[in-house]
Protein backbone atom coordinates (compact mmCIF):
# COMPACT_ATOMS: atom_id res chain seq x y z
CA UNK A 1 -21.88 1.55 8.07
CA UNK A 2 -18.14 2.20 7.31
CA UNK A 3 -15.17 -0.23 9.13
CA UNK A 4 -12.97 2.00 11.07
CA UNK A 5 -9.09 1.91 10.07
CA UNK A 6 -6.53 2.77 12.59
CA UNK A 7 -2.99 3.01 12.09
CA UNK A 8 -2.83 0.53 9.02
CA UNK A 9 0.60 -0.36 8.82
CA UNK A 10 1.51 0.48 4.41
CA UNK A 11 2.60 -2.93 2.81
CA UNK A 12 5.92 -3.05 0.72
CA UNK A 13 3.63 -2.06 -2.26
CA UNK A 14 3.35 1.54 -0.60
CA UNK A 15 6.12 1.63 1.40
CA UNK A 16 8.38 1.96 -2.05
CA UNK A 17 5.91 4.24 -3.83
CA UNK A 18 8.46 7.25 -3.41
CA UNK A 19 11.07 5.17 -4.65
CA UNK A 20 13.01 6.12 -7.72
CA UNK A 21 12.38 3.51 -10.64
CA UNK A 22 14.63 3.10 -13.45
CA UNK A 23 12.88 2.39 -16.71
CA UNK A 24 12.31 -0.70 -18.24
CA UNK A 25 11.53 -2.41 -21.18
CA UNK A 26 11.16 -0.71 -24.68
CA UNK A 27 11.29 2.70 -23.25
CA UNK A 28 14.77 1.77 -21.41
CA UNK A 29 15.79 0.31 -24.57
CA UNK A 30 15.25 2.94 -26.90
CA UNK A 31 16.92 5.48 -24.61
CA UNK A 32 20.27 3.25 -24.01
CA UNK A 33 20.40 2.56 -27.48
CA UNK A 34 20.57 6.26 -28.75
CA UNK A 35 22.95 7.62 -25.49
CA UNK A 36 24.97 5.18 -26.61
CA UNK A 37 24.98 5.90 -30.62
CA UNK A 38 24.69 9.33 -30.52
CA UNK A 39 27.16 11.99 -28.72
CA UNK A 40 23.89 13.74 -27.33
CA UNK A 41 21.18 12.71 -26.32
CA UNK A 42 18.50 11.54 -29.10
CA UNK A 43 15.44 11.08 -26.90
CA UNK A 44 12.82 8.74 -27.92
CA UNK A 45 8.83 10.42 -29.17
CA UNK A 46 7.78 9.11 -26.36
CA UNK A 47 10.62 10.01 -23.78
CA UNK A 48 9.66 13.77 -25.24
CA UNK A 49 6.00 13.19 -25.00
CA UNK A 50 6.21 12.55 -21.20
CA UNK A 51 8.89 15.93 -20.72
CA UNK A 52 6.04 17.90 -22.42
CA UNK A 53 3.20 16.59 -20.44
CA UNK A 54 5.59 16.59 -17.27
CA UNK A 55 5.00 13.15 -15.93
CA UNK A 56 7.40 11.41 -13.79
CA UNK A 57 7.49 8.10 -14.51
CA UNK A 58 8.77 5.92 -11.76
CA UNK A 59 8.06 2.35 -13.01
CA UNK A 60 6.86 0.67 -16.48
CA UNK A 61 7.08 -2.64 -17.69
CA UNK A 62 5.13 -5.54 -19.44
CA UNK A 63 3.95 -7.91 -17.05
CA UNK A 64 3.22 -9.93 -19.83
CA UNK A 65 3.21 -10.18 -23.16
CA UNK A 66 -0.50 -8.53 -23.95
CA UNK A 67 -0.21 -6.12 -20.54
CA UNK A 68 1.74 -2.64 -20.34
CA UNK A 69 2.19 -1.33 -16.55
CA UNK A 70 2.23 2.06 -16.03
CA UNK A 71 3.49 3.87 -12.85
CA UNK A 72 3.83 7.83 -13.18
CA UNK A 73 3.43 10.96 -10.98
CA UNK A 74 1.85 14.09 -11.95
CA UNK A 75 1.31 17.28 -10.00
CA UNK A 76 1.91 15.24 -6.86
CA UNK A 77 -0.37 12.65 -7.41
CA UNK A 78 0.71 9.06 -8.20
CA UNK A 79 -1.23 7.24 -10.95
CA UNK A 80 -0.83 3.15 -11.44
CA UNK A 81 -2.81 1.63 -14.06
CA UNK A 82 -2.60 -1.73 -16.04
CA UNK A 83 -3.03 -1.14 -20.19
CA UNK A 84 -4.71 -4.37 -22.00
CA UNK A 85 -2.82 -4.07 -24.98
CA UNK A 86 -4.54 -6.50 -26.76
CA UNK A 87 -7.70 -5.12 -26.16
CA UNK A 88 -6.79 -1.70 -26.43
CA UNK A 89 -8.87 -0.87 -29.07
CA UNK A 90 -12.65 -1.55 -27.05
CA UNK A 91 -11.29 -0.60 -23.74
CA UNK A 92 -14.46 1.60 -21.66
CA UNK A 93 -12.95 2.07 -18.65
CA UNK A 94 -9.48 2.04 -17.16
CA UNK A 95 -8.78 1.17 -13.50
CA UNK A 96 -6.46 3.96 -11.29
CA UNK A 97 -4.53 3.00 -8.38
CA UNK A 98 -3.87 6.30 -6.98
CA UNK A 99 -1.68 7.41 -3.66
CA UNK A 100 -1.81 11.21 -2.19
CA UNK A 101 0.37 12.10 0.46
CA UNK A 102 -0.04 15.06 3.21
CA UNK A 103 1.82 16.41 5.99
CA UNK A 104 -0.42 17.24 9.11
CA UNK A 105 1.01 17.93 12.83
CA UNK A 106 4.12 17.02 11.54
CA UNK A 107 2.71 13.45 10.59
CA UNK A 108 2.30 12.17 7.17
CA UNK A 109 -0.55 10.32 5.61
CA UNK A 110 -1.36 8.85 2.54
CA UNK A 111 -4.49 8.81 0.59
CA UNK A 112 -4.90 5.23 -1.60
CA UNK A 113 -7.85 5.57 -3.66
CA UNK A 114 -8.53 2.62 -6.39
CA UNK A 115 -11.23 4.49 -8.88
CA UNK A 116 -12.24 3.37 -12.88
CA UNK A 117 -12.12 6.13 -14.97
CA UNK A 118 -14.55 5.88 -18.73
CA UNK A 119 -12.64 6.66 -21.89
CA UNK A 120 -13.85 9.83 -23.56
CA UNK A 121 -12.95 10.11 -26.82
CA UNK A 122 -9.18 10.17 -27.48
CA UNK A 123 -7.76 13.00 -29.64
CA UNK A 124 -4.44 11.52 -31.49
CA UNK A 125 -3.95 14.57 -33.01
CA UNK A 126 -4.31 17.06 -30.91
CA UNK A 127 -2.29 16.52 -27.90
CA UNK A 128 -4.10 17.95 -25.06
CA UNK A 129 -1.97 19.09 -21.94
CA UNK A 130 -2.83 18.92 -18.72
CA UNK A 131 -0.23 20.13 -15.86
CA UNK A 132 -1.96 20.74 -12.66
CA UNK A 133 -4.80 18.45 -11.31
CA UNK A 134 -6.01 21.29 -8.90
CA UNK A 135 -9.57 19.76 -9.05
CA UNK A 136 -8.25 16.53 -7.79
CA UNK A 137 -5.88 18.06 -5.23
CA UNK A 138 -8.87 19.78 -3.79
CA UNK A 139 -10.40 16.82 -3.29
CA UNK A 140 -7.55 14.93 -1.49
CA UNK A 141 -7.16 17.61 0.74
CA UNK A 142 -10.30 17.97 1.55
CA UNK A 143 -10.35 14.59 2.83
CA UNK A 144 -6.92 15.34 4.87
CA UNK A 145 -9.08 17.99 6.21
CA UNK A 146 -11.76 16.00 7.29
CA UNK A 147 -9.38 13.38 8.69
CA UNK A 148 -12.03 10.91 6.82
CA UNK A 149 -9.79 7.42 8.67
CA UNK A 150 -12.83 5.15 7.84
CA UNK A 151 -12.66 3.25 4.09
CA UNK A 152 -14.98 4.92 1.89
CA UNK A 153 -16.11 2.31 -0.93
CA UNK A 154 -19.02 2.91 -3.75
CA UNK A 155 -21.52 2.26 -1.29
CA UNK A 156 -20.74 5.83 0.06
CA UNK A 157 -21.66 7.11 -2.74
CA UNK A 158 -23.47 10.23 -0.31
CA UNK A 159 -19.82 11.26 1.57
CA UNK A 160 -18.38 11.15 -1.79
CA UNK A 161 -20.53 13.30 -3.47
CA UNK A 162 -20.12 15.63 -1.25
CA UNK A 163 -16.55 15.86 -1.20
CA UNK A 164 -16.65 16.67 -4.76
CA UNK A 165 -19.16 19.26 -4.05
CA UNK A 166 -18.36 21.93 -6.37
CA UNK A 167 -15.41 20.50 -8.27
CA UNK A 168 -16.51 17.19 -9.90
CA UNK A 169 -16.86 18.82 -13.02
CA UNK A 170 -12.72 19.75 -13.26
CA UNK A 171 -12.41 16.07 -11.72
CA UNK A 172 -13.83 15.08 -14.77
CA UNK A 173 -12.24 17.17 -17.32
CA UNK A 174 -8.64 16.51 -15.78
CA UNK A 175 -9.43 12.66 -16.18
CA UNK A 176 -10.42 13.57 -19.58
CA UNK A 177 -7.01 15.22 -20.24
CA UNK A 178 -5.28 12.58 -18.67
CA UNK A 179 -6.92 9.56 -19.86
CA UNK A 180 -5.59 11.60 -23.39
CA UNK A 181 -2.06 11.77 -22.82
CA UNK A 182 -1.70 8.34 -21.67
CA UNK A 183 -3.12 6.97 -25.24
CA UNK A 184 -1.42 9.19 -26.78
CA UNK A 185 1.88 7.97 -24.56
CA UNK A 186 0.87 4.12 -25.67
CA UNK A 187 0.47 5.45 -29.06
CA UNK A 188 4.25 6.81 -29.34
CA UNK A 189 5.64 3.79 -27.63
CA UNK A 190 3.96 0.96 -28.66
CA UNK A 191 1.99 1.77 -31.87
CA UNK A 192 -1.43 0.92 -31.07
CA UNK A 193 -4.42 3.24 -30.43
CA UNK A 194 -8.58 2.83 -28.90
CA UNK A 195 -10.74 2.58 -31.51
CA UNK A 196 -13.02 5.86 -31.79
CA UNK A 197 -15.79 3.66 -33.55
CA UNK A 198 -16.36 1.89 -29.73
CA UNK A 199 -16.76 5.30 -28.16
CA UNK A 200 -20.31 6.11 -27.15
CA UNK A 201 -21.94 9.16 -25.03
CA UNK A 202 -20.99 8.72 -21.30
CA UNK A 203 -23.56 10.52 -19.08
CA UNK A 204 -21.98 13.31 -16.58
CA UNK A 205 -22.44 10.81 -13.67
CA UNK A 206 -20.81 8.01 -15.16
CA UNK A 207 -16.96 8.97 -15.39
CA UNK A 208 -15.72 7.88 -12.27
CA UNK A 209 -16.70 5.34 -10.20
CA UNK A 210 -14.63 5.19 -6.73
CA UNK A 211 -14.06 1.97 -5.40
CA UNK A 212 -12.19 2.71 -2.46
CA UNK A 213 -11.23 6.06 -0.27
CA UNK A 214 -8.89 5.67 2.07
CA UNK A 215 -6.21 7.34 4.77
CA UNK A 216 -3.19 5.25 6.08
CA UNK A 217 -0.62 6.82 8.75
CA UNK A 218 3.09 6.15 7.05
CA UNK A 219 5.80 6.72 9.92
């Protein structure tokens, strides 16, 4: 049932994910603007929102006018995700692209997992921290572990499961955290917020969906 993958050779996409990014757009514009008024440093609410929440952001720009990109690491886990602006206010769900490396037999692999994630409800204010994803980090390893080289995809529902055998319920509540300091990120920066009246109940089972699972060799 599952395609076995062998050696996949990473794209340019991956290949630069440890690359340093220098910021962009409004964010790099607000911070040049007060280096360069101010003797020190007057960093922007959102430049301090990300030192308090610890993210590292390595790339973020519009790629267009109604689109915010957003590419950030946090407790060793990269997170890329694409923020309808426009829409912002009915967004349900918000699509991850998410890379885990690991060191094994002095070999490294990487872990690219594409998931959608439900919005919970977003607390604005009440900014809820969230440092370490040790739920999540389980689970990547536990794949490392497993050496798991064949693509999982939603129809493997059954593997998956299992793999988050005991820990899907800090999965979920570390997506919930996150999910919250991103908003409240977009909030700082750009001014615009979801729309609690468009949140309804999400079921347990319902707040991630993984659409792909799987381990590429990176020489």
């Amino acid at each position: 049932m599952l395609n076995k993958i062998d050696n996949i050779s990473p794209g340019s996409e991956y290949s630069k994910a440890n690359r340093p990014v220098g910021f962009s757009g409004n964010l790099a514009t607000a911070y040049v603007r007060q280096s360069y008024i101010h003797d020190s440093v007057n960093i922007s609410p959102a430049l301090q929102f990300l030192n308090l929440v610890r993210w590292r952001l390595k790339d973020f720009k519009h790629i267009s006018k109604e689109k915010l990109f957003l590419d950030f690491v946090l407790s060793d886990i990269e997170f890329q995700t694409t923020i309808d602006l426009v829409n912002i206010g009915r967004l349900d769900d918000l699509n991850y692209h998410i890379i885990k490396e690991g060191n094994e037999s002095h070999n490294t692999s990487r872990i690219i997992s594409d998931l959608s994630v439900k919005i919970e409800n977003i607390q604005y204010d009440n900014e809820r921290l969230l440092i370490n994803l040790s739920s999540f980090n389980v689970f990547f390893q536990r794949i490392f572990n497993q050496r798991i080289y064949s693509e999982l995809t939603n129809s493997d529902k059954y593997i998956i499961d299992e793999l988050m055998s005991g820990i899907s319920a800090g999965i979920r509540e570390e997506f919930e955290y996150l999910n919250n300091q991103l908003f409240n990120f977009i909030d700082k920066l750009e001014g615009v917020r979801v729309d609690k009246r468009y949140r309804n109940d999400i079921n347990n089972n319902e707040i991630l969906t993984f659409k792909s699972i799987k381990i590429i060799n990176v020489q």
